[in-house]
N, C-alpha and C. Protein backbone atom coordinates (compact mmCIF):
# COMPACT_ATOMS: atom_id res chain seq x y z
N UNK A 1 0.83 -1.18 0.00
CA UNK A 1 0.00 0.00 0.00
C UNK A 1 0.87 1.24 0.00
N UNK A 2 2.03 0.87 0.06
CA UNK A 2 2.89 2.17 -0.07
C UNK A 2 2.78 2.35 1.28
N UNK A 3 3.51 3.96 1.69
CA UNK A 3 4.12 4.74 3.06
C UNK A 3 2.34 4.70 3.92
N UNK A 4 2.65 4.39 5.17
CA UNK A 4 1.22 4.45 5.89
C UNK A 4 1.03 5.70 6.05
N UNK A 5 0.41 6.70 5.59
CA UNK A 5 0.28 7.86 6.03
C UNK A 5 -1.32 7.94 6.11
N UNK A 6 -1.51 9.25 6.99
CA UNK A 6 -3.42 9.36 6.58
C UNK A 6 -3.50 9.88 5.52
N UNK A 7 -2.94 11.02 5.19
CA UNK A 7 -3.24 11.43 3.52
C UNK A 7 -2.56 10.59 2.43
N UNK A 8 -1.79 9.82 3.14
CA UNK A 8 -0.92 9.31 1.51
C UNK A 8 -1.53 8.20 0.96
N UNK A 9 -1.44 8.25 -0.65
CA UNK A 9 -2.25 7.24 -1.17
C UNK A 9 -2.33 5.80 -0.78
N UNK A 10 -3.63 5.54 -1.58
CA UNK A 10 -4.02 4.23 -0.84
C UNK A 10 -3.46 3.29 -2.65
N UNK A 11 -3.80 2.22 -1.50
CA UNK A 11 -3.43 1.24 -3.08
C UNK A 11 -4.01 0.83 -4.59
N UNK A 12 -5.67 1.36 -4.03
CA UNK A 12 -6.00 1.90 -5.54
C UNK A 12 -5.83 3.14 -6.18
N UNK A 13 -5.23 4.31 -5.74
CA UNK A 13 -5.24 5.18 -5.87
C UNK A 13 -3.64 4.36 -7.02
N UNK A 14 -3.82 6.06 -8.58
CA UNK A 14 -2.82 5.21 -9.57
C UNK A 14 -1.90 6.29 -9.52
N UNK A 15 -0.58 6.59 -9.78
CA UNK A 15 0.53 7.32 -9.73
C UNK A 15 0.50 7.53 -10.77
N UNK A 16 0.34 8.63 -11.77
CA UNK A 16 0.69 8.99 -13.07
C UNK A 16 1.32 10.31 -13.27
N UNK A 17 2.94 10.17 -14.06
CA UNK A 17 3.39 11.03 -14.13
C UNK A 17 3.82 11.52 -15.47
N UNK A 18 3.95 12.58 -16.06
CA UNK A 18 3.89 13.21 -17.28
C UNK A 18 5.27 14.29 -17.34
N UNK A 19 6.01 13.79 -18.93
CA UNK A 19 6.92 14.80 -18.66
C UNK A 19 7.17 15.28 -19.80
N UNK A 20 7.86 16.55 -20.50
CA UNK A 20 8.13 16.99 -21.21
C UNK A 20 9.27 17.61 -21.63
N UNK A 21 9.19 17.81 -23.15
CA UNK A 21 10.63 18.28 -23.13
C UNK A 21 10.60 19.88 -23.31
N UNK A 22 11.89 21.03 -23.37
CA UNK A 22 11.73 22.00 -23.40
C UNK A 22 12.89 23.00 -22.68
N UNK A 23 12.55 23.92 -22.30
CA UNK A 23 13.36 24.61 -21.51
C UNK A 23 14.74 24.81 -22.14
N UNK A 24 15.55 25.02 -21.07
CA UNK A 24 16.69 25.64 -21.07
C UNK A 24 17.55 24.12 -21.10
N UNK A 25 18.67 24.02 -22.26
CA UNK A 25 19.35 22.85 -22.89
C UNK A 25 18.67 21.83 -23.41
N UNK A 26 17.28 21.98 -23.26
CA UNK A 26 16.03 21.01 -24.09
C UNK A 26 16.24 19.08 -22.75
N UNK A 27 16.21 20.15 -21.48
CA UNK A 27 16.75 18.52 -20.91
C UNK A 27 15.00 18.08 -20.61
N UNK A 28 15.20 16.68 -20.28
CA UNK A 28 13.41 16.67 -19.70
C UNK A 28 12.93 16.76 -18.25
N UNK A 29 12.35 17.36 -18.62
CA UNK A 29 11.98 17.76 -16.84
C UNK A 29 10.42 17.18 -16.71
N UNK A 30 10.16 16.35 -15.19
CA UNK A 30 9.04 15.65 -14.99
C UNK A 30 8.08 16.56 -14.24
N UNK A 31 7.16 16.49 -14.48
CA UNK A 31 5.68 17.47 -13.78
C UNK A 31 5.81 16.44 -12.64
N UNK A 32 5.00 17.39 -11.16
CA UNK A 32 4.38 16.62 -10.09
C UNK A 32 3.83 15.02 -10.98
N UNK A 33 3.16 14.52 -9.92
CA UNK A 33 2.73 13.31 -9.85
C UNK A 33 1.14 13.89 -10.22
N UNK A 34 0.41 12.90 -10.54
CA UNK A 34 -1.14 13.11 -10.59
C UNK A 34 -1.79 11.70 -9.81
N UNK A 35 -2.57 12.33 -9.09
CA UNK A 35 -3.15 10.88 -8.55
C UNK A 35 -4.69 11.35 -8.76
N UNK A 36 -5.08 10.05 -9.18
CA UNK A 36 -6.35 9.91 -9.34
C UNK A 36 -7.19 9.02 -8.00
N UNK A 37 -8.18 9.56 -7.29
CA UNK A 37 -8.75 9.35 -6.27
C UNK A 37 -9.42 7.75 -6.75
N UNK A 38 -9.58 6.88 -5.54
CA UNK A 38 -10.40 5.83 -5.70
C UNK A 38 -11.73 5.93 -5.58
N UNK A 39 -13.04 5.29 -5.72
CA UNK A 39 -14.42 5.17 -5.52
C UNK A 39 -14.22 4.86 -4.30
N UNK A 40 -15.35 5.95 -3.18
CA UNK A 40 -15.45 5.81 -2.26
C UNK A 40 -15.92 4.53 -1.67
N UNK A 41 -15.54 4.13 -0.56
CA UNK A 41 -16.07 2.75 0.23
C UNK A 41 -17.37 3.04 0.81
N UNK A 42 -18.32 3.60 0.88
CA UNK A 42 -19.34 4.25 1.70
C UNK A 42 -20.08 3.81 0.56
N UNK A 43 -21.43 2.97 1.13
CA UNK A 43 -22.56 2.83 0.64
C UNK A 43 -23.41 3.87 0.23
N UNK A 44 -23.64 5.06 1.21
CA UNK A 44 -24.56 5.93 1.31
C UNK A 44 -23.55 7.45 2.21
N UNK A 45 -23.90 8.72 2.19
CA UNK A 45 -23.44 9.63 2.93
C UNK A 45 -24.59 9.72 3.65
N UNK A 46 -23.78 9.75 5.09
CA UNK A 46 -24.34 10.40 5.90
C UNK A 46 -23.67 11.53 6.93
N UNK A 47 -24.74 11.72 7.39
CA UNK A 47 -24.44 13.79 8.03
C UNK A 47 -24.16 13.57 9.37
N UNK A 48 -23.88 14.09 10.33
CA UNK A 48 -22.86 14.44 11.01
C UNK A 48 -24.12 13.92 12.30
N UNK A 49 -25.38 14.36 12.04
CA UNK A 49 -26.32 14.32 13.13
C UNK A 49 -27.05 12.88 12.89
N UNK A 50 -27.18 12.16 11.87
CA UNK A 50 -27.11 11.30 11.66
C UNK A 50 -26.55 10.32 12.66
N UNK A 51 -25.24 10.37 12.63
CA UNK A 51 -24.32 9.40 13.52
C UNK A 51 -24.43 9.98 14.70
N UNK A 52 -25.03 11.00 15.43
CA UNK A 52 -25.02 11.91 16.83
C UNK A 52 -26.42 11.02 17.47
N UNK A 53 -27.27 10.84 16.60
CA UNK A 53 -28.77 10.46 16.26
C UNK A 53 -28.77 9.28 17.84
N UNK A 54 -29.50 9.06 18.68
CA UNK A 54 -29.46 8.84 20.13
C UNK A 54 -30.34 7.11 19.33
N UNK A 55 -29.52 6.06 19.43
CA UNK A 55 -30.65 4.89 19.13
C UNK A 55 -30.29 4.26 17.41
N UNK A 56 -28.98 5.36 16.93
CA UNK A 56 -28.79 5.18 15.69
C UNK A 56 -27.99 3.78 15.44
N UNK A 57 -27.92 3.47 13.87
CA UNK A 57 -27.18 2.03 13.59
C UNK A 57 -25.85 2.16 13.40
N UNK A 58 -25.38 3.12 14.67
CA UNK A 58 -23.81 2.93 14.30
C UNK A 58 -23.64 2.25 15.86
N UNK A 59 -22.32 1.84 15.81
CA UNK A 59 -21.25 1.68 17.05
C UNK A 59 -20.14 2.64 17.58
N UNK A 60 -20.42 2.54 18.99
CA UNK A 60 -19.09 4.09 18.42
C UNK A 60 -17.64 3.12 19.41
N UNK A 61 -16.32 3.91 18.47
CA UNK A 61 -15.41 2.71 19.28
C UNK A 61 -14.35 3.96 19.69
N UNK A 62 -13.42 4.02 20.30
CA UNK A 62 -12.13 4.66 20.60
C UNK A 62 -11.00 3.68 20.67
N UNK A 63 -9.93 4.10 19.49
CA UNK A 63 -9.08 3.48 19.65
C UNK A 63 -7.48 4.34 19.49
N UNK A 64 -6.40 4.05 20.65
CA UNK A 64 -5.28 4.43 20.29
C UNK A 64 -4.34 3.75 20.19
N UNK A 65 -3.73 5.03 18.43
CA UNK A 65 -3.01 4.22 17.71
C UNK A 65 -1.89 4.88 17.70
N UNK A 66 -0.57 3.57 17.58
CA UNK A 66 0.70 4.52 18.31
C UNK A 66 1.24 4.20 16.86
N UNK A 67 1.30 5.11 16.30
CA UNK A 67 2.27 5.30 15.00
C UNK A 67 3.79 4.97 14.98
N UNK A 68 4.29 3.86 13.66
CA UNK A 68 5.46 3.31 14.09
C UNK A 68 6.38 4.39 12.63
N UNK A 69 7.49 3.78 12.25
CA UNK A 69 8.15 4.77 11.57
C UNK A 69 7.52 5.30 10.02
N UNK A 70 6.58 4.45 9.61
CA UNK A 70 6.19 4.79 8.29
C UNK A 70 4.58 5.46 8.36
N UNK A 71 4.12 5.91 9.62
CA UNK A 71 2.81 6.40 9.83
C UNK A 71 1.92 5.63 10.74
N UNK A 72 0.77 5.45 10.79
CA UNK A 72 -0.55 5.07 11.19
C UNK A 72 -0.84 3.60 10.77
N UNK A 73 -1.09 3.44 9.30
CA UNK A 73 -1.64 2.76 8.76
C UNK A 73 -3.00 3.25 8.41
N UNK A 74 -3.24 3.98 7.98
CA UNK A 74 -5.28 4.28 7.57
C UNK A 74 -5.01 5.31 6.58
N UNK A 75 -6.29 5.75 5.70
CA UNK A 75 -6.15 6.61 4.93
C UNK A 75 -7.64 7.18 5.18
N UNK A 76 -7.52 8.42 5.68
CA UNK A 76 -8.84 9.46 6.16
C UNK A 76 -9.26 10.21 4.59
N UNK A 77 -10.79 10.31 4.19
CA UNK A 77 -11.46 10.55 2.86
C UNK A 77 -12.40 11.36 3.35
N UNK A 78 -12.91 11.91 2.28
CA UNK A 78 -14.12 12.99 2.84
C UNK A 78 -14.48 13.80 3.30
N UNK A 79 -15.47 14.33 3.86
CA UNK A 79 -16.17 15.35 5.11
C UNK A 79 -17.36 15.79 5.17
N UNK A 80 -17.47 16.03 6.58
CA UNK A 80 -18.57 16.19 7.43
C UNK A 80 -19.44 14.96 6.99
N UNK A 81 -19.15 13.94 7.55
CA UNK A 81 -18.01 13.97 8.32
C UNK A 81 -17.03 12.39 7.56
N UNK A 82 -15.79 12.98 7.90
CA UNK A 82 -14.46 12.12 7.12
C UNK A 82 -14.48 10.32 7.23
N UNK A 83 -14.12 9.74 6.74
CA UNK A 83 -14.54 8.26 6.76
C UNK A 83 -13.16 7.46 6.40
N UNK A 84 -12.86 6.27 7.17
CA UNK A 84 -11.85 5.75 6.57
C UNK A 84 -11.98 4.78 5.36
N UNK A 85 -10.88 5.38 4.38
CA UNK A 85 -11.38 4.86 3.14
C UNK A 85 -10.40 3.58 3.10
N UNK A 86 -8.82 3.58 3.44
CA UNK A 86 -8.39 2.87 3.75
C UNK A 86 -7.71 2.23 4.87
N UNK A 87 -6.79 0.69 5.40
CA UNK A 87 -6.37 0.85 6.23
C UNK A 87 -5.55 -0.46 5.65
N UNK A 88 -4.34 -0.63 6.23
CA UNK A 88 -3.08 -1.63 5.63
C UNK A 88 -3.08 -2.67 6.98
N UNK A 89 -3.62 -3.67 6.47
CA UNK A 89 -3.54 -4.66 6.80
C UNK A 89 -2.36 -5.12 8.30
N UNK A 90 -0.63 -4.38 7.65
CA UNK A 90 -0.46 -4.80 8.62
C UNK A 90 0.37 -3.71 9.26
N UNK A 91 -0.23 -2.86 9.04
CA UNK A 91 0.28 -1.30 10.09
C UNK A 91 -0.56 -1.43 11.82
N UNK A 92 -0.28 -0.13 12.38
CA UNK A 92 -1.01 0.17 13.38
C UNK A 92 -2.28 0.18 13.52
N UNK A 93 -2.66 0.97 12.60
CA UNK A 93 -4.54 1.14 13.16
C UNK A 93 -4.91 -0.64 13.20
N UNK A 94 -4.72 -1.23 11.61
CA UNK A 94 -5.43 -2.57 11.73
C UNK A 94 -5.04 -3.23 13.17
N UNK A 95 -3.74 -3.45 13.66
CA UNK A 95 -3.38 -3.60 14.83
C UNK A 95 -4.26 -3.63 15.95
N UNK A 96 -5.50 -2.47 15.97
CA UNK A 96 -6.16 -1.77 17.22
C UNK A 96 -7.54 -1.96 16.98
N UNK A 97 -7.75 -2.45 15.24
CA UNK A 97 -9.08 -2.83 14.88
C UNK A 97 -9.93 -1.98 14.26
N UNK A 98 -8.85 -0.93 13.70
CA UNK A 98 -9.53 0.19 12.83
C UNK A 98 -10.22 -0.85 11.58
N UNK A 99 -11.14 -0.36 11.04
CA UNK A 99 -12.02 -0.62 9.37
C UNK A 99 -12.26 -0.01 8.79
N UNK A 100 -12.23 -0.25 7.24
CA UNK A 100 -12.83 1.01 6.14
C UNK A 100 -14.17 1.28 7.24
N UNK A 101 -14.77 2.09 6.11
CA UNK A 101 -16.25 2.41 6.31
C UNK A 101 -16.59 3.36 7.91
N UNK A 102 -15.68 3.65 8.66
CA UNK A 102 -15.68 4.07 9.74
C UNK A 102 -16.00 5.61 10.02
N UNK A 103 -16.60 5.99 10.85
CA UNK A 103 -16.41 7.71 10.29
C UNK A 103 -15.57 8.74 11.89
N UNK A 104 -14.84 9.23 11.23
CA UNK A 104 -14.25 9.58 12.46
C UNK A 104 -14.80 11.32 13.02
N UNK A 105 -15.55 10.49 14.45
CA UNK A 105 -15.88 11.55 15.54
C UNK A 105 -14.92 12.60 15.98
N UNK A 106 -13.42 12.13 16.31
CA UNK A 106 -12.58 13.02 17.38
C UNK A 106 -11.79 12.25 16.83
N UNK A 107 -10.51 13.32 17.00
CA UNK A 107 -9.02 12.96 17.23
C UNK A 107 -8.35 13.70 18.30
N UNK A 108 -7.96 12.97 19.23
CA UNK A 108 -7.02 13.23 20.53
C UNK A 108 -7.83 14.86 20.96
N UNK A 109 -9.29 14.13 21.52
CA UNK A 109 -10.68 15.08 21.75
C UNK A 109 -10.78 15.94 20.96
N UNK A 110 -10.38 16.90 19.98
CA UNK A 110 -10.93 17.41 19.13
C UNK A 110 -12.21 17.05 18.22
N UNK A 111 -13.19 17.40 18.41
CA UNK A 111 -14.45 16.68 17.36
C UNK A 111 -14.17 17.18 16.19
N UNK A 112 -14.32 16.16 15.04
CA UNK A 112 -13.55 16.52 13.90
C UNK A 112 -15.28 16.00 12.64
N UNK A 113 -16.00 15.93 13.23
CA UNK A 113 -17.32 16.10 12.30
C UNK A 113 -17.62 16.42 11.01
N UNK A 114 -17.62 18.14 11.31
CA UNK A 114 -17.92 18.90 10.47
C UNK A 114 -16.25 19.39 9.66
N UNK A 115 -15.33 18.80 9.61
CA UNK A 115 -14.03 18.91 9.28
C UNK A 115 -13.89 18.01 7.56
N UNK A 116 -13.25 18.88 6.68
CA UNK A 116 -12.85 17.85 6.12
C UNK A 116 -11.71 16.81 6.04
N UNK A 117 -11.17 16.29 5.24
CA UNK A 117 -10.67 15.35 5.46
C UNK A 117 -8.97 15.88 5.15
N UNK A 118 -8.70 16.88 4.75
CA UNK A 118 -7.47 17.66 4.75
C UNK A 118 -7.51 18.17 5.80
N UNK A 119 -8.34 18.47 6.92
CA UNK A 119 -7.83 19.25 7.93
C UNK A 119 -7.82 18.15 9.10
N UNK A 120 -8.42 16.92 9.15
CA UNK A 120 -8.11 15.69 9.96
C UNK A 120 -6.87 15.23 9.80
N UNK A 121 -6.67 15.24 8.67
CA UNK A 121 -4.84 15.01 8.27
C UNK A 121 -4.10 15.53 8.65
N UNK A 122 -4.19 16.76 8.48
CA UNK A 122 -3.47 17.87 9.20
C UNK A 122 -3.37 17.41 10.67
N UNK A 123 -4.10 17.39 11.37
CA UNK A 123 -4.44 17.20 12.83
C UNK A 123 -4.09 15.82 13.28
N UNK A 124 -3.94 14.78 12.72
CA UNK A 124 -3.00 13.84 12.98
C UNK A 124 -1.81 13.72 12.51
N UNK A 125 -1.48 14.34 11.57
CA UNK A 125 0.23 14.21 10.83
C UNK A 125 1.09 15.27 11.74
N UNK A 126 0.26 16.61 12.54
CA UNK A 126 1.14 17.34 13.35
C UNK A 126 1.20 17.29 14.88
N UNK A 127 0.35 16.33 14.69
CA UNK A 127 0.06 15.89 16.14
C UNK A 127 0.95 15.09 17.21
N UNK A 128 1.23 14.36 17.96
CA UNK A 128 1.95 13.43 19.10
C UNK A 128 1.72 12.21 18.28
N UNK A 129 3.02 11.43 18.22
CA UNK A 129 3.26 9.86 18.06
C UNK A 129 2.01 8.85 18.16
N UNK A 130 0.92 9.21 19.03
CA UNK A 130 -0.02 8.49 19.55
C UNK A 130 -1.06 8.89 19.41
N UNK A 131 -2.37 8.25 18.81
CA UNK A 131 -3.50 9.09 18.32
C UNK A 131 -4.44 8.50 18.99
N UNK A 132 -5.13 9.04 19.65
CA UNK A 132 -6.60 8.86 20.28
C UNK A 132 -8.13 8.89 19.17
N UNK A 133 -8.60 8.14 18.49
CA UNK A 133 -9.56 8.57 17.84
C UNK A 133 -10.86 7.91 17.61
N UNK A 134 -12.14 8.86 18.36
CA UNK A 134 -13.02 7.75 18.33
C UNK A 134 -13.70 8.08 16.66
N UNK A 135 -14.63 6.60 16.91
CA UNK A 135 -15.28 6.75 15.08
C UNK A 135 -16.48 5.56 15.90
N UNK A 136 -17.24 6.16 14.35
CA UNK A 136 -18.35 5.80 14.55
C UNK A 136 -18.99 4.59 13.14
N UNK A 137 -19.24 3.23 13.95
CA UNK A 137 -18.90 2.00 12.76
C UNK A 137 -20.25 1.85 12.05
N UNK A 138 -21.05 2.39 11.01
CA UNK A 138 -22.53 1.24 10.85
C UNK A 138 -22.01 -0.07 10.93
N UNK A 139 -23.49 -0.53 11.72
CA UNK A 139 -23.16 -2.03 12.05
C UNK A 139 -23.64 -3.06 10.42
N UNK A 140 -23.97 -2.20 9.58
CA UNK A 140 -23.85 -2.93 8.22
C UNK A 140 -22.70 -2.63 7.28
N UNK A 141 -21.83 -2.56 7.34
CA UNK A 141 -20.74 -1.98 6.55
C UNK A 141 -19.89 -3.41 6.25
């Protein structure tokens, strides 16, 4: 799956890079990378009050995950609220019992809901070694 990161691509996600010639001595120089996003894992979207909803069909779990040298293991998608789209088998989160399809409530108490999924990243990639984060599972997923 490549580097465990939360933002870094997942394994369907495809690496395509494009280069051209030109410039100064006509040498070739390569453009960024392009990644093309995968089809979301989520059956259906749902809203933030939805999963708050007192009696609703989710589970809610907290789990902390102690990040080893290559990241987490999970890949955070979406918002309001963000969902895990992926998770590597044999990193940390799976370790603790993270799953796709999950939607994440809080990270290390911050409620991260109404957040998208670049600013959850943010908030765990600058964060402490060790991540606190509850989520919320449908029990049909």
């Amino acid at each position: 799956m490549g580097p465990r990161t939360v933002a870094g691509p997942s394994k369907q996600e495809k690496l395509v890079s494009r280069g051209r010639h030109g410039s100064r001595n006509d040498s070739f120089q390569s453009d960024p990378p392009v990644l093309n996003n995968p089809k979301s894992v989520l059956k259906r979207q749902v809203s933030p009050e939805e999963l708050q909803k007192p009696g609703g069909k989710y589970l809610k779990r907290t789990f902390t995950i102690v990040g080893d040298a290559v990241g987490w293991g999970f890949v955070v998608r979406g918002s309001s609220p963000c969902h895990i789209q992926a998770v590597d088998p044999s990193g940390p989160a799976a370790a603790v019992g993270m799953k796709v399809c999950q939607f994440v409530v809080s990270v290390n108490g911050i409620n991260v809901l109404e957040m998208d999924y670049r600013t959850v990243s943010h908030l765990i990639l600058t964060g402490p070694r060790t991540v606190v984060m509850e989520v919320m599972e449908p029990l049909d997923c």
